[in-house]
PDB file of N, CA and C in Angstrom:
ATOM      1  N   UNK A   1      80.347  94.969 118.485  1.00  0.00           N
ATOM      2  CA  UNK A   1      81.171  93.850 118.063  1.00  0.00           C
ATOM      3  C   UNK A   1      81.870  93.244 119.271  1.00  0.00           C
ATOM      4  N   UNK A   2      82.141  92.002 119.061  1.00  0.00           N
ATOM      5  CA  UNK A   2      83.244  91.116 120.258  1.00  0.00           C
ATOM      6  C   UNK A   2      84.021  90.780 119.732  1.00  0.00           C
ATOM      7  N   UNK A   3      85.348  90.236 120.453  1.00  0.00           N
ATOM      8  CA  UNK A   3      86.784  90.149 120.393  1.00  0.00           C
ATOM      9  C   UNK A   3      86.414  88.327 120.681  1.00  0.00           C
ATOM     10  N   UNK A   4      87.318  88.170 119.131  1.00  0.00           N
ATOM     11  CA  UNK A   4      87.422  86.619 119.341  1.00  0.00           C
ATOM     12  C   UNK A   4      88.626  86.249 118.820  1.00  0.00           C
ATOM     13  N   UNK A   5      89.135  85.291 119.469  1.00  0.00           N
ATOM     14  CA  UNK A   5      90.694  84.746 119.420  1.00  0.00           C
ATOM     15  C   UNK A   5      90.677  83.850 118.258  1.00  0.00           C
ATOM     16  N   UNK A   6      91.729  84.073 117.512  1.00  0.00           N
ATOM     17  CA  UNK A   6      91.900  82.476 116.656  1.00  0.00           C
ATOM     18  C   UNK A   6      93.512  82.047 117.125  1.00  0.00           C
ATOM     19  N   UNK A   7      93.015  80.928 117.429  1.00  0.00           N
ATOM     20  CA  UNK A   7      94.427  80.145 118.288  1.00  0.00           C
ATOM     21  C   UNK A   7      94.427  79.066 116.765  1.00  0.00           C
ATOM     22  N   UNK A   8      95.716  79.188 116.764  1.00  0.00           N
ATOM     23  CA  UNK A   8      96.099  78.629 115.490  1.00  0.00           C
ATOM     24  C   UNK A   8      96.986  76.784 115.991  1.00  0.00           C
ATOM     25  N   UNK A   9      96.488  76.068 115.646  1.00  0.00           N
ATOM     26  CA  UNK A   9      97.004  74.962 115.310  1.00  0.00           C
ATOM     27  C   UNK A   9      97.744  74.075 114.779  1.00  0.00           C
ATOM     28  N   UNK A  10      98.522  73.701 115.008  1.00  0.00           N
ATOM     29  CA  UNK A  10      99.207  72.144 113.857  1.00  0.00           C
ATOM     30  C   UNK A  10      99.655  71.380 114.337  1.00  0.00           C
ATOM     31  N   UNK A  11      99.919  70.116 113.795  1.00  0.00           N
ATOM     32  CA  UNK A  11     101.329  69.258 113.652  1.00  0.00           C
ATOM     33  C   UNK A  11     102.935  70.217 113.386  1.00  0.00           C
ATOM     34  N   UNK A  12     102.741  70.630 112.367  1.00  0.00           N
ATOM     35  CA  UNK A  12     104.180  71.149 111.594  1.00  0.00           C
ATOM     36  C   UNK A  12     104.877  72.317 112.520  1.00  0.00           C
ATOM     37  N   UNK A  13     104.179  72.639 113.851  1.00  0.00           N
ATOM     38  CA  UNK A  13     104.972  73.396 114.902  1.00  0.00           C
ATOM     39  C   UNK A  13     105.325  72.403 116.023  1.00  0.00           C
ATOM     40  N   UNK A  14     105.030  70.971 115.455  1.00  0.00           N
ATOM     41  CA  UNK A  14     106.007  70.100 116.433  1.00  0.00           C
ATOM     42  C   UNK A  14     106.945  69.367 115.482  1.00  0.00           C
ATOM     43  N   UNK A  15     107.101  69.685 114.526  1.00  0.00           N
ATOM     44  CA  UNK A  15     107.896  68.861 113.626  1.00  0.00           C
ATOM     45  C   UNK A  15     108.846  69.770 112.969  1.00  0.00           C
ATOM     46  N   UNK A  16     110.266  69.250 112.645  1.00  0.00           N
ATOM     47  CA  UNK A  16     111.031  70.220 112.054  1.00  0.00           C
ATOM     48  C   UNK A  16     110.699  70.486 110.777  1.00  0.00           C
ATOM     49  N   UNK A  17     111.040  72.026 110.113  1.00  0.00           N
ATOM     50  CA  UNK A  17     110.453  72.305 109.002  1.00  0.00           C
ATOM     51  C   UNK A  17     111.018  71.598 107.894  1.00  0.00           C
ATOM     52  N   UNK A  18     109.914  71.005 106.745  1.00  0.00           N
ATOM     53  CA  UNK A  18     111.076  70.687 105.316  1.00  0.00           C
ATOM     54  C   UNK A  18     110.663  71.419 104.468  1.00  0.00           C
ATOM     55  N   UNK A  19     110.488  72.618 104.569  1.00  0.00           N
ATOM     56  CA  UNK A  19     109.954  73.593 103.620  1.00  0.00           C
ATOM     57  C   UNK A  19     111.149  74.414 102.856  1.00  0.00           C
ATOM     58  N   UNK A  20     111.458  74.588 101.597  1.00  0.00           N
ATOM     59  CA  UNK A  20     112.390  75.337 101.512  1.00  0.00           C
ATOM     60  C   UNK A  20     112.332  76.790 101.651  1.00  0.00           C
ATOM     61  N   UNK A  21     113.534  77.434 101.798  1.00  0.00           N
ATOM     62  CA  UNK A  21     113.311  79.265 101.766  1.00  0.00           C
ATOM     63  C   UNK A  21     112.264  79.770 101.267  1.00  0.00           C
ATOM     64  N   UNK A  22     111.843  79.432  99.859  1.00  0.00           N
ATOM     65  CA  UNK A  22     111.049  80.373  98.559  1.00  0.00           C
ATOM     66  C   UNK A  22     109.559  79.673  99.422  1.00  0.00           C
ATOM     67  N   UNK A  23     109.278  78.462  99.720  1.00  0.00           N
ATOM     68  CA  UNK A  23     107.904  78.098 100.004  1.00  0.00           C
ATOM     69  C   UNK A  23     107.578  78.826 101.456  1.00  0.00           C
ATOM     70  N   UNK A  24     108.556  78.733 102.205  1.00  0.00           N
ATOM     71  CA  UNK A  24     108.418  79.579 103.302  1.00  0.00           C
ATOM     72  C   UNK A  24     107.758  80.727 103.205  1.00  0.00           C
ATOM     73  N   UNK A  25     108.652  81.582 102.939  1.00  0.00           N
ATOM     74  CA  UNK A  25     108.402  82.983 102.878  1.00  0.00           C
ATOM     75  C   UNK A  25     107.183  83.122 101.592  1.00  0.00           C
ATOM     76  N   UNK A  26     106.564  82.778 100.809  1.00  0.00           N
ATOM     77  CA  UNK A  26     105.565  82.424  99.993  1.00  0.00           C
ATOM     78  C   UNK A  26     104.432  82.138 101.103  1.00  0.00           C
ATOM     79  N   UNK A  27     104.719  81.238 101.959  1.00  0.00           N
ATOM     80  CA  UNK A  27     103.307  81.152 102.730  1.00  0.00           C
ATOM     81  C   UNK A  27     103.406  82.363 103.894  1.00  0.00           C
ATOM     82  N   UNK A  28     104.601  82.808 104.275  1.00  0.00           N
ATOM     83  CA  UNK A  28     104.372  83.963 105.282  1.00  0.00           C
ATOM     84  C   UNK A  28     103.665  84.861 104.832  1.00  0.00           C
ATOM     85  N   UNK A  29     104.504  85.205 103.099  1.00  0.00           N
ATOM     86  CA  UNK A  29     103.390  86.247 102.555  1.00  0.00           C
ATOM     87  C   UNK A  29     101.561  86.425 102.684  1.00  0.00           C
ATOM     88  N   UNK A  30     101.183  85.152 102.261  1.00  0.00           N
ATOM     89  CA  UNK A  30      99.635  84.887 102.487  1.00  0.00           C
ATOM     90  C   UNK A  30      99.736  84.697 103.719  1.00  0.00           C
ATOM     91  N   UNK A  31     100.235  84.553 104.972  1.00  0.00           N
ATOM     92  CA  UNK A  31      99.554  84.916 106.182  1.00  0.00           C
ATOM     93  C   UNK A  31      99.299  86.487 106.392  1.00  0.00           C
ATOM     94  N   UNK A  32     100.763  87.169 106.170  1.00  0.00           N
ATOM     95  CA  UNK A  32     100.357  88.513 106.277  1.00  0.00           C
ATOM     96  C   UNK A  32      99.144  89.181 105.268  1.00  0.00           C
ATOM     97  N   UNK A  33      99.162  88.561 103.866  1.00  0.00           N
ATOM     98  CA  UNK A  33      97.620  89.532 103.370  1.00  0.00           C
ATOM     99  C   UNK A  33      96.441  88.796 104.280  1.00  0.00           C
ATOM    100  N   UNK A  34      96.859  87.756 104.720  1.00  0.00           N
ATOM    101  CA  UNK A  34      95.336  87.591 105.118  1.00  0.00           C
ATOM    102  C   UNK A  34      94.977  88.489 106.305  1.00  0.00           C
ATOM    103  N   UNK A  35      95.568  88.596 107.316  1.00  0.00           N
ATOM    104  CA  UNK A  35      96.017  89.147 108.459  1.00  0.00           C
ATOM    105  C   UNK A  35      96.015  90.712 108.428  1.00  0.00           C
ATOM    106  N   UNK A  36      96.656  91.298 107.289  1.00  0.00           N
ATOM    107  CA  UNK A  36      96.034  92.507 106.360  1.00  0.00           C
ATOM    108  C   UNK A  36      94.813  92.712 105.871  1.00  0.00           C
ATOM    109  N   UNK A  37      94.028  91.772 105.018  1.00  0.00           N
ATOM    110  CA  UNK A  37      92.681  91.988 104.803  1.00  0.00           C
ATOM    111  C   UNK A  37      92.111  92.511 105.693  1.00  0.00           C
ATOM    112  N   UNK A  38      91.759  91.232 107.117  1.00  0.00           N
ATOM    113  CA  UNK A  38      91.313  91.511 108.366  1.00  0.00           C
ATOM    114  C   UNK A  38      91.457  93.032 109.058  1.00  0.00           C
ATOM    115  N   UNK A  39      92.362  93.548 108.673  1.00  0.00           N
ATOM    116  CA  UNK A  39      92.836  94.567 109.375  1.00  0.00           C
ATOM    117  C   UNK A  39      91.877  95.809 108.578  1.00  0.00           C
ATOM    118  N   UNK A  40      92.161  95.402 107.354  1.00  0.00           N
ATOM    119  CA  UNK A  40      91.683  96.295 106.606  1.00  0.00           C
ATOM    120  C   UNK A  40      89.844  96.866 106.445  1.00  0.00           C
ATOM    121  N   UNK A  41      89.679  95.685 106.779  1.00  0.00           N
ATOM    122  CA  UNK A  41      88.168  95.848 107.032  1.00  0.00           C
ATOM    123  C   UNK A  41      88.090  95.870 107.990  1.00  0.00           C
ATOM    124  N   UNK A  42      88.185  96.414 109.090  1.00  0.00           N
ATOM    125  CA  UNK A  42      88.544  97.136 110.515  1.00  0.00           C
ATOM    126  C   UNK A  42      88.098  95.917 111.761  1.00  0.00           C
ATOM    127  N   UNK A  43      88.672  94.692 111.381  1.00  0.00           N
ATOM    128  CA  UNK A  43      88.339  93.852 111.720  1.00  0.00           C
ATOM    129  C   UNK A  43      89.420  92.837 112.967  1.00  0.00           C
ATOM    130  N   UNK A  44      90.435  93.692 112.977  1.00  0.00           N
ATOM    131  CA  UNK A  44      91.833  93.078 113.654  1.00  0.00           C
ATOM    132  C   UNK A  44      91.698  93.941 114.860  1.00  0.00           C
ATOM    133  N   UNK A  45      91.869  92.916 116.295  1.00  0.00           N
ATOM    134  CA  UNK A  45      91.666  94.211 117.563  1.00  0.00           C
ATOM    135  C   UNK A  45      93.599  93.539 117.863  1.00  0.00           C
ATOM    136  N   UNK A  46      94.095  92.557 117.490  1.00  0.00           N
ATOM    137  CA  UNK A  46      95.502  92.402 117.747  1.00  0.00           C
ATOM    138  C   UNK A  46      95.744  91.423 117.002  1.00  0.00           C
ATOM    139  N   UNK A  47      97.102  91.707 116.644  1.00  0.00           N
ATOM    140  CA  UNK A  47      97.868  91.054 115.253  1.00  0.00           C
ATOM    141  C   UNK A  47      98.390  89.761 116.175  1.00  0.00           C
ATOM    142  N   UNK A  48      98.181  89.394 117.888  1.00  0.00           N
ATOM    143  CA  UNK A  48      98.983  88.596 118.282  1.00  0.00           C
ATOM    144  C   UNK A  48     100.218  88.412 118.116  1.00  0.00           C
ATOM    145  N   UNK A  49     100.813  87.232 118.604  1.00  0.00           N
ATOM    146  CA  UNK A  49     102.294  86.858 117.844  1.00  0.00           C
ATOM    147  C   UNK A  49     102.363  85.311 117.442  1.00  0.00           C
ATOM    148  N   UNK A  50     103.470  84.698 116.942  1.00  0.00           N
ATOM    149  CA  UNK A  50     103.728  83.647 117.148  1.00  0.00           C
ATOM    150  C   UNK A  50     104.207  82.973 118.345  1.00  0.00           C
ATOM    151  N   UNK A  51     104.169  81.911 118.353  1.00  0.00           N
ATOM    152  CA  UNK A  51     104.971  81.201 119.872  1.00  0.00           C
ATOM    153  C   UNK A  51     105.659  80.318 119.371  1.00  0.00           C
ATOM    154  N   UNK A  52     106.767  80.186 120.506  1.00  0.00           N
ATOM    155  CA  UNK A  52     107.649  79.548 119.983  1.00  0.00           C
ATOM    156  C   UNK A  52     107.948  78.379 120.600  1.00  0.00           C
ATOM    157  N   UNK A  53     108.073  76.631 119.897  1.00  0.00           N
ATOM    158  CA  UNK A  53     107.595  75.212 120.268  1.00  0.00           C
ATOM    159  C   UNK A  53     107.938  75.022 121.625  1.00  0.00           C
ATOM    160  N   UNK A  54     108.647  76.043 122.418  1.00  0.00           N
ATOM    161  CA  UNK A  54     109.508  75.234 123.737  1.00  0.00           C
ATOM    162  C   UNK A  54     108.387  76.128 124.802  1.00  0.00           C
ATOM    163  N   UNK A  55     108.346  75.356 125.925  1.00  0.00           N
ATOM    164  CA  UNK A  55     107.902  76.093 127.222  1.00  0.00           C
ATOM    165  C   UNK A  55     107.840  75.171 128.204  1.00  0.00           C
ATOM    166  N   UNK A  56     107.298  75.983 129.016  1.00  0.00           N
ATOM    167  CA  UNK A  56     107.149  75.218 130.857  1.00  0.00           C
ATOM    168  C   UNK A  56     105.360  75.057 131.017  1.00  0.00           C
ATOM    169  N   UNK A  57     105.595  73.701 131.478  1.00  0.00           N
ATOM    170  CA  UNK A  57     103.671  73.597 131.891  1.00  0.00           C
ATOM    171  C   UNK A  57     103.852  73.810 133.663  1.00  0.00           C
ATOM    172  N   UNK A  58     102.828  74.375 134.039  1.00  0.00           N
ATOM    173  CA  UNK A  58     102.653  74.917 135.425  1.00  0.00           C
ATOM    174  C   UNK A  58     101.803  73.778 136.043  1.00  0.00           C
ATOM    175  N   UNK A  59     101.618  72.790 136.805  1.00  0.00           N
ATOM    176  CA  UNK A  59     100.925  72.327 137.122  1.00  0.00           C
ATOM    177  C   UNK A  59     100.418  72.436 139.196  1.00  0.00           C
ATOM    178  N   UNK A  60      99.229  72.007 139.513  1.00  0.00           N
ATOM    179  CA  UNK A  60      99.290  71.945 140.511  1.00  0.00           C
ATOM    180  C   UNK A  60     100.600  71.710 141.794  1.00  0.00           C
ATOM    181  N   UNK A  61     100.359  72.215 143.471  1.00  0.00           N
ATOM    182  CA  UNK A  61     101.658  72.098 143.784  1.00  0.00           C
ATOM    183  C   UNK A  61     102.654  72.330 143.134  1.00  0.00           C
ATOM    184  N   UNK A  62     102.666  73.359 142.575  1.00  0.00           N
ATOM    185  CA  UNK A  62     104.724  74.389 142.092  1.00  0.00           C
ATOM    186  C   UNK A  62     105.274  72.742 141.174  1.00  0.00           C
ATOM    187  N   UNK A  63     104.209  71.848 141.035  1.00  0.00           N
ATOM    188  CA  UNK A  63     105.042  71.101 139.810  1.00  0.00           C
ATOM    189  C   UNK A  63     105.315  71.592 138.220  1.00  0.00           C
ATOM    190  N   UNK A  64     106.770  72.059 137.829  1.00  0.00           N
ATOM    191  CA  UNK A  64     106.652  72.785 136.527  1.00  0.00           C
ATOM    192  C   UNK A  64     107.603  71.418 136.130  1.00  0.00           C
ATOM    193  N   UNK A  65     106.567  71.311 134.304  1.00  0.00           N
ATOM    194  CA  UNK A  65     107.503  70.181 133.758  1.00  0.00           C
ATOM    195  C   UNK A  65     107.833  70.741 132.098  1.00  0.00           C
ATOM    196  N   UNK A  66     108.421  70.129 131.640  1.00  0.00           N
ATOM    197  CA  UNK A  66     108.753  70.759 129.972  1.00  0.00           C
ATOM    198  C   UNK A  66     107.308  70.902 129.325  1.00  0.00           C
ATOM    199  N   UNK A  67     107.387  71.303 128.009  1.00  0.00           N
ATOM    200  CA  UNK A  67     106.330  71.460 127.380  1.00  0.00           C
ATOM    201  C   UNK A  67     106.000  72.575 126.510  1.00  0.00           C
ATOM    202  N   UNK A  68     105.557  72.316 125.728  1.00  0.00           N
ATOM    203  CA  UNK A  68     104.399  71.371 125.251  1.00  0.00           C
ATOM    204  C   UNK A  68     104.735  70.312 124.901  1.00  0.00           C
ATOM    205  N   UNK A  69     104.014  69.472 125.444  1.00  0.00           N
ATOM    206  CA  UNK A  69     104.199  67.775 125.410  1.00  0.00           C
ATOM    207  C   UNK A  69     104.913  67.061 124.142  1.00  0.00           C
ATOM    208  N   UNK A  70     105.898  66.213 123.811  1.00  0.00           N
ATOM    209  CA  UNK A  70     106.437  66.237 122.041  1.00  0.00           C
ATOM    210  C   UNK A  70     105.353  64.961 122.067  1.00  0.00           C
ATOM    211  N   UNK A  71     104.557  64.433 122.554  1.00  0.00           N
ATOM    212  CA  UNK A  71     103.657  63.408 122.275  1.00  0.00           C
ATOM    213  C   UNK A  71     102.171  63.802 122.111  1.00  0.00           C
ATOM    214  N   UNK A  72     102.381  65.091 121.612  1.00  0.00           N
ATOM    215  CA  UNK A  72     100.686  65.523 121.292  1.00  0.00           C
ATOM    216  C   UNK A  72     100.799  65.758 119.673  1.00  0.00           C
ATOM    217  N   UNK A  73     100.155  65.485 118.959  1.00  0.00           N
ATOM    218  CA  UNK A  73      99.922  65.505 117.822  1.00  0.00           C
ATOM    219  C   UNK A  73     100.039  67.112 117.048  1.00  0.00           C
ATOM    220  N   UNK A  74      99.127  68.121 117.578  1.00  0.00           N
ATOM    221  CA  UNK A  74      99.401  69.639 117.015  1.00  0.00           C
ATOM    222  C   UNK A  74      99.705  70.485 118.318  1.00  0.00           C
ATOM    223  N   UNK A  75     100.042  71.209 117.778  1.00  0.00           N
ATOM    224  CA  UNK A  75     100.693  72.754 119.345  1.00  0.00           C
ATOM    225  C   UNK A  75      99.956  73.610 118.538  1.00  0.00           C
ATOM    226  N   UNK A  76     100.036  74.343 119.724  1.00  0.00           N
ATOM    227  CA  UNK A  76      99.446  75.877 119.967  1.00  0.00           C
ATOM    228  C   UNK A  76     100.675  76.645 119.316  1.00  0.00           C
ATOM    229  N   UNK A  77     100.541  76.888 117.858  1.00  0.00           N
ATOM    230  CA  UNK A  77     101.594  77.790 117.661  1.00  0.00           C
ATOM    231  C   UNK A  77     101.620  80.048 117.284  1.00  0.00           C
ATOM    232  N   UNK A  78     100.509  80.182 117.629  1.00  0.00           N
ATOM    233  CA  UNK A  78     100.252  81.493 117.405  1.00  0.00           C
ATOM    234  C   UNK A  78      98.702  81.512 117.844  1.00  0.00           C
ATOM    235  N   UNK A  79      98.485  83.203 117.648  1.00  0.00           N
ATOM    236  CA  UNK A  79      96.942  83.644 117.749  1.00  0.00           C
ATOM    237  C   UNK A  79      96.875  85.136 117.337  1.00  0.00           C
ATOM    238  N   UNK A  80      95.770  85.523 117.088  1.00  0.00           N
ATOM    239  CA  UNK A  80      94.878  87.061 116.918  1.00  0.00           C
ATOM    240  C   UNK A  80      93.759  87.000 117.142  1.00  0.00           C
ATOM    241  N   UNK A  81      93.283  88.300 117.492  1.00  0.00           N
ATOM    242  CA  UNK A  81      92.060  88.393 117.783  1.00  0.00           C
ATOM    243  C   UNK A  81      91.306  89.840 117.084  1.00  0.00           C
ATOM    244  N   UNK A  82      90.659  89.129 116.335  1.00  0.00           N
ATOM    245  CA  UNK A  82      89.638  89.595 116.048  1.00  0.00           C
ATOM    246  C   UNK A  82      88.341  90.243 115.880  1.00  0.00           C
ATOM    247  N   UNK A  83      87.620  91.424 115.738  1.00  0.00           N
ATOM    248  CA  UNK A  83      86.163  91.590 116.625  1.00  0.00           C
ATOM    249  C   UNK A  83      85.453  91.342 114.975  1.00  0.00           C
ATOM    250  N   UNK A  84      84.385  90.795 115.292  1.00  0.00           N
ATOM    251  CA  UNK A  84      83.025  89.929 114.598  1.00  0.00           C
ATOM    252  C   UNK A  84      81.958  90.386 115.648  1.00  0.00           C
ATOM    253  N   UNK A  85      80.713  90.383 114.603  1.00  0.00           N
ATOM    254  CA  UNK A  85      79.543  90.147 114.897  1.00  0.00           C
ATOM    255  C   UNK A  85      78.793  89.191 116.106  1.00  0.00           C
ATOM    256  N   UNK A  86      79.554  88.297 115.391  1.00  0.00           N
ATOM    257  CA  UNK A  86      78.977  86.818 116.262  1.00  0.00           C
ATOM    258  C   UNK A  86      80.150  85.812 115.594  1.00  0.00           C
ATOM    259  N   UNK A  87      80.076  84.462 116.934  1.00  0.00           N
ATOM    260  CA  UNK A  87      80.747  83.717 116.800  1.00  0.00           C
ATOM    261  C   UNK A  87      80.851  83.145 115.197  1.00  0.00           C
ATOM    262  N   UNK A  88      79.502  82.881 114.715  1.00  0.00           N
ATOM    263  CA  UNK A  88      79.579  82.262 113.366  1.00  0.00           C
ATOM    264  C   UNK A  88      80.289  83.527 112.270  1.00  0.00           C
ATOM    265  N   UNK A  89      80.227  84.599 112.284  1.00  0.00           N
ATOM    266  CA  UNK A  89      81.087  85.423 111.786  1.00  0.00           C
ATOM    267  C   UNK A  89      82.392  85.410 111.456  1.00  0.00           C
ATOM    268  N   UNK A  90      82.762  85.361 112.537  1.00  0.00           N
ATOM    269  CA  UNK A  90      84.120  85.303 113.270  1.00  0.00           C
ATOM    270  C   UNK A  90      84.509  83.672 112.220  1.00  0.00           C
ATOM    271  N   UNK A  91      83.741  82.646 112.776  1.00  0.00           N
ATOM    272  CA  UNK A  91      84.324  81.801 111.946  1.00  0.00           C
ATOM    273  C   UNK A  91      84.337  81.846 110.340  1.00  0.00           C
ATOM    274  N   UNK A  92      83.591  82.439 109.770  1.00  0.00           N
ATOM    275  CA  UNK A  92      84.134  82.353 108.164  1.00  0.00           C
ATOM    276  C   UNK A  92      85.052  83.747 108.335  1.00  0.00           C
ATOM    277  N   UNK A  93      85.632  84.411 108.955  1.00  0.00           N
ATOM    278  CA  UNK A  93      86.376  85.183 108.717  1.00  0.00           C
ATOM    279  C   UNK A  93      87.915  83.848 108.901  1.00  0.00           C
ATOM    280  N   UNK A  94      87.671  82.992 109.678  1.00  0.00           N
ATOM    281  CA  UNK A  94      88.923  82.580 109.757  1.00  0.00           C
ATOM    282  C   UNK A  94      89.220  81.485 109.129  1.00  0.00           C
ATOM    283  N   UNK A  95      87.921  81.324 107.711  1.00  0.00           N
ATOM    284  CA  UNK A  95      88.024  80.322 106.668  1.00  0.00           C
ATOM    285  C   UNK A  95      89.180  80.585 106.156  1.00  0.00           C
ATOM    286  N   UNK A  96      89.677  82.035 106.220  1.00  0.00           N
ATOM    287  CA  UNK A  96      90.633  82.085 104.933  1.00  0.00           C
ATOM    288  C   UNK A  96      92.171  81.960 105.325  1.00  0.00           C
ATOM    289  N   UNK A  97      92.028  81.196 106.293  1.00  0.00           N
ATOM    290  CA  UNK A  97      93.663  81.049 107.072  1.00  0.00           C
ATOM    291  C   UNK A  97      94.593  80.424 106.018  1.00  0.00           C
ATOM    292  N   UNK A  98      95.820  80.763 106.336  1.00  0.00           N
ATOM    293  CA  UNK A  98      96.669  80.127 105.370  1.00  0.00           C
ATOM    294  C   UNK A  98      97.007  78.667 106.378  1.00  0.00           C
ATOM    295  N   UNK A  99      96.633  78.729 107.180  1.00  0.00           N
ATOM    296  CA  UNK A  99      97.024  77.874 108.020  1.00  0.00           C
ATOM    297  C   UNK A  99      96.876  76.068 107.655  1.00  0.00           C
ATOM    298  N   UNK A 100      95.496  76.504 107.134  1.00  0.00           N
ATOM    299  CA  UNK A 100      94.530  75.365 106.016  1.00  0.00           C
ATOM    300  C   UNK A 100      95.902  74.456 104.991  1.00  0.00           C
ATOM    301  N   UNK A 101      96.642  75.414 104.211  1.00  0.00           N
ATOM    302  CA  UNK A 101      97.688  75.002 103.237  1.00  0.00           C
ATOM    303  C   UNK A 101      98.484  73.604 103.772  1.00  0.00           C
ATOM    304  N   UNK A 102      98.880  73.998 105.341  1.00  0.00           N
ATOM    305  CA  UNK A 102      99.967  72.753 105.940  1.00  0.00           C
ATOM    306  C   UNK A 102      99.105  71.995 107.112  1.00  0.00           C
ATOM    307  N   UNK A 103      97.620  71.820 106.901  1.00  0.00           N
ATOM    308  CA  UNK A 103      97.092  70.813 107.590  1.00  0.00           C
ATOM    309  C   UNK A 103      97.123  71.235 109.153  1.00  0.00           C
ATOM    310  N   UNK A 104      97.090  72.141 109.676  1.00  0.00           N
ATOM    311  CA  UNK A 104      96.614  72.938 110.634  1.00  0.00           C
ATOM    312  C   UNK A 104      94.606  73.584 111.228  1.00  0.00           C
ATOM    313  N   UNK A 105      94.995  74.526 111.998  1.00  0.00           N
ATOM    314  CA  UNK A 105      93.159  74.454 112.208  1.00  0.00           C
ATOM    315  C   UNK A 105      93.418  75.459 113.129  1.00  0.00           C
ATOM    316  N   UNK A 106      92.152  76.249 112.702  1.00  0.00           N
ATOM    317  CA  UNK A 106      92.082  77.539 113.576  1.00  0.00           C
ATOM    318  C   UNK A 106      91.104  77.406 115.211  1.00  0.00           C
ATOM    319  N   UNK A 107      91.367  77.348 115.847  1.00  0.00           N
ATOM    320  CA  UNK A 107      90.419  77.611 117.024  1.00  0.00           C
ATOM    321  C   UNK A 107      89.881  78.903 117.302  1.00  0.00           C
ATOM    322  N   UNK A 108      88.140  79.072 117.362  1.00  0.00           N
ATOM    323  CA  UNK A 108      87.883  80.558 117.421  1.00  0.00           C
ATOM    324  C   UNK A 108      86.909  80.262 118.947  1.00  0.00           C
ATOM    325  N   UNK A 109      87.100  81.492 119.283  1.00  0.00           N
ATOM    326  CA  UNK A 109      86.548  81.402 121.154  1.00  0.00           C
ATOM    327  C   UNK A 109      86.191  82.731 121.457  1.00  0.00           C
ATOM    328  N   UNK A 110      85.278  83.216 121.724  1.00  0.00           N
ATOM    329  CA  UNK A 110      84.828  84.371 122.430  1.00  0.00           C
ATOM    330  C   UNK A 110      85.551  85.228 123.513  1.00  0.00           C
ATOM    331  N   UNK A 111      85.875  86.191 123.098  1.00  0.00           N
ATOM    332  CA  UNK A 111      87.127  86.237 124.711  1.00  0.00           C
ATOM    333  C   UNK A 111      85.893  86.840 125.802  1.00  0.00           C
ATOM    334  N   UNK A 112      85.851  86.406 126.975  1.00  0.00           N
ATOM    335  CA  UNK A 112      84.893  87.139 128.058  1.00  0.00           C
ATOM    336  C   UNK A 112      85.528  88.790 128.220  1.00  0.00           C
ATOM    337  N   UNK A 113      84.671  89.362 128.684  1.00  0.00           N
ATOM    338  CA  UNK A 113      84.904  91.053 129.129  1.00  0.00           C
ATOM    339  C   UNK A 113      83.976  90.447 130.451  1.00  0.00           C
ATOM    340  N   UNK A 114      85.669  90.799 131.723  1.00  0.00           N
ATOM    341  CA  UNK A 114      84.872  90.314 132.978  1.00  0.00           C
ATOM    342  C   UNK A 114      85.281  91.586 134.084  1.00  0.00           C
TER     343      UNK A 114
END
């Protein structure tokens, strides 16, 4: 098996939340069974974490500027990784994101062993 990342996507990790308490924690729940399933079928090599909207971009010449950009449409707001078969594997494993619910998108990528 190989280790493949799902880098998780959205809009709604650049936008402030209007979700109330009960819908919140309602969708955390279905991240964690899903995230549990995975696990359960011995399928989770790291639970990752979340990230959080603020950081520093590194650019060429020691130029560091804010970021992630507030003029990009979705951020990079979390990831896990996964081991699958094969890439197409890997992707219907990450059909079942809750992520889908608030108009988000999973990115899945092969991690190299170098």
């Amino acid at each position: 098996m190989k280790d493949y990342l799902f880098a998780f996507r959205s809009e709604d990790y650049t936008k402030p939340s209007t979700a109330t308490a009960e819908n919140a924690a309602a969708l955390t729940q279905r991240w964690m069974d899903w995230v549990s399933g995975i696990a359960a079928d011995g399928k989770l090599a790291s639970r990752g974490n979340r990230l959080h909207a603020s950081g520093k971009v590194v650019k060429p010449k020691g130029v560091i500027t804010d970021g992630p950009y507030s003029e990009i449409k979705e951020a990079l707001g979390g990831f896990i990784v996964v081991k699958a078969d094969s890439l197409e594997e890997a992707a219907e494993i990450a059909k079942g994101c809750p992520i889908f619910e608030i108009g988000g998108n999973v990115e899945v990528r092969e991690l190299m062993v170098v």
